[in-house]
Protein backbone atom coordinates (compact mmCIF):
# COMPACT_ATOMS: atom_id res chain seq x y z
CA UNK A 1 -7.06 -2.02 -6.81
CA UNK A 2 -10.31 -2.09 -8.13
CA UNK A 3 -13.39 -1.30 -6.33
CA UNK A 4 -15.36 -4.34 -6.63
CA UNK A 5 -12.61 -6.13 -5.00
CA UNK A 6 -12.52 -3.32 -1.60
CA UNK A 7 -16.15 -4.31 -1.19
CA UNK A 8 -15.65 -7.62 -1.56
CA UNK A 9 -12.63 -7.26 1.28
CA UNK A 10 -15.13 -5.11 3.54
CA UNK A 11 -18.15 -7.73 2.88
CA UNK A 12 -15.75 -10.70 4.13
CA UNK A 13 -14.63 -8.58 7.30
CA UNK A 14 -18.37 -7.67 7.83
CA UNK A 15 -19.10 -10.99 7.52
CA UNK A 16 -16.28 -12.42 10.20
CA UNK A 17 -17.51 -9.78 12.84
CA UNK A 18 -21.00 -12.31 12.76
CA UNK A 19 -19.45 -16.27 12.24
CA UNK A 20 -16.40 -17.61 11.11
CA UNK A 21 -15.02 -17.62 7.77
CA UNK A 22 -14.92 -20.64 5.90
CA UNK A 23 -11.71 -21.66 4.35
CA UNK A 24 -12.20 -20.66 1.25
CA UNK A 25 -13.44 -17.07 2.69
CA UNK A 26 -10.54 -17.16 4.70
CA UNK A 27 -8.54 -17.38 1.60
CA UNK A 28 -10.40 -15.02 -0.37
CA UNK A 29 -9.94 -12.20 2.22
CA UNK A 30 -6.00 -13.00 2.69
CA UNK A 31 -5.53 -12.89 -0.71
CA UNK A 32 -7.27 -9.28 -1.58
CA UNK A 33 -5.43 -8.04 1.88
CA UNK A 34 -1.70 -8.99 0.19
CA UNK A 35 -2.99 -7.09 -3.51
CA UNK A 36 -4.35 -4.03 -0.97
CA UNK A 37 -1.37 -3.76 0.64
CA UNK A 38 1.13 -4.06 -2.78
CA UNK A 39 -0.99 -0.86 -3.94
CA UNK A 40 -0.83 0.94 -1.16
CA UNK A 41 2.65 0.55 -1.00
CA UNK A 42 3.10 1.04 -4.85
CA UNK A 43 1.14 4.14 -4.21
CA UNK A 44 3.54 5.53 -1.41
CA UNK A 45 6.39 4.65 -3.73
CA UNK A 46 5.24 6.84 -6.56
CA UNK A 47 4.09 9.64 -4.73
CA UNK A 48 7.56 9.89 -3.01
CA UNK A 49 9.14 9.18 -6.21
CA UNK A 50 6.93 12.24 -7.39
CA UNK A 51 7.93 14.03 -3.91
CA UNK A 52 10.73 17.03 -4.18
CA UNK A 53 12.10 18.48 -0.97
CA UNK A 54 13.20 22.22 -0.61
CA UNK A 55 15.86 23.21 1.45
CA UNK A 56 16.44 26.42 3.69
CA UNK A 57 18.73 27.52 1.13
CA UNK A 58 16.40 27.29 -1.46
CA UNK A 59 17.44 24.57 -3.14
CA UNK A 60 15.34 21.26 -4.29
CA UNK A 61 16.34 17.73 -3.84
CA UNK A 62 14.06 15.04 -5.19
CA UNK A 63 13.56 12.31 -2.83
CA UNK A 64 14.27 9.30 -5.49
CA UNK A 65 17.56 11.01 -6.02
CA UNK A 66 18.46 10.42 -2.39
CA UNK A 67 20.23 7.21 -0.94
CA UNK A 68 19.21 5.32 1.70
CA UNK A 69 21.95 5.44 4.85
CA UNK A 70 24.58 2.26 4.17
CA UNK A 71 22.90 1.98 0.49
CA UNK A 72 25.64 0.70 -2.29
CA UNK A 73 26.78 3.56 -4.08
């Protein structure tokens, strides 16, 4: 996400804590909250993707090779 876009979020939650949001600010700040929260989730997927774990016997699993409990096979 760029930056211009977290100040913009932080000016329009500034600006709450003093008066009420107008619709259109309302919809403004909703909308950059869903795009913040797609890239910090797309983050946490690619870093786990990225993320190998070692076992006590030394060997290394990657976490995107594991399966989720019930997943399809």
């Amino acid at each position: 996400m760029e930056k211009w876009k977290l100040d913009r979020l932080s000016e329009l939650t500034a600006i709450s804590r003093k008066r009420e949001l107008t619709e259109e600010e309302k919809g403004e700040r909703e909308a950059l909250r869903w795009e913040y929260r797609l890239a910090v989730r797309s983050d946490f997927t690619n870093t786990l993707e990225h993320t190998t774990i070692l076992e006590p016997d030394g060997s290394k699993i990657k976490v995107s090779d594991m399966r989720r409990s019930g997943e399809d096979k």
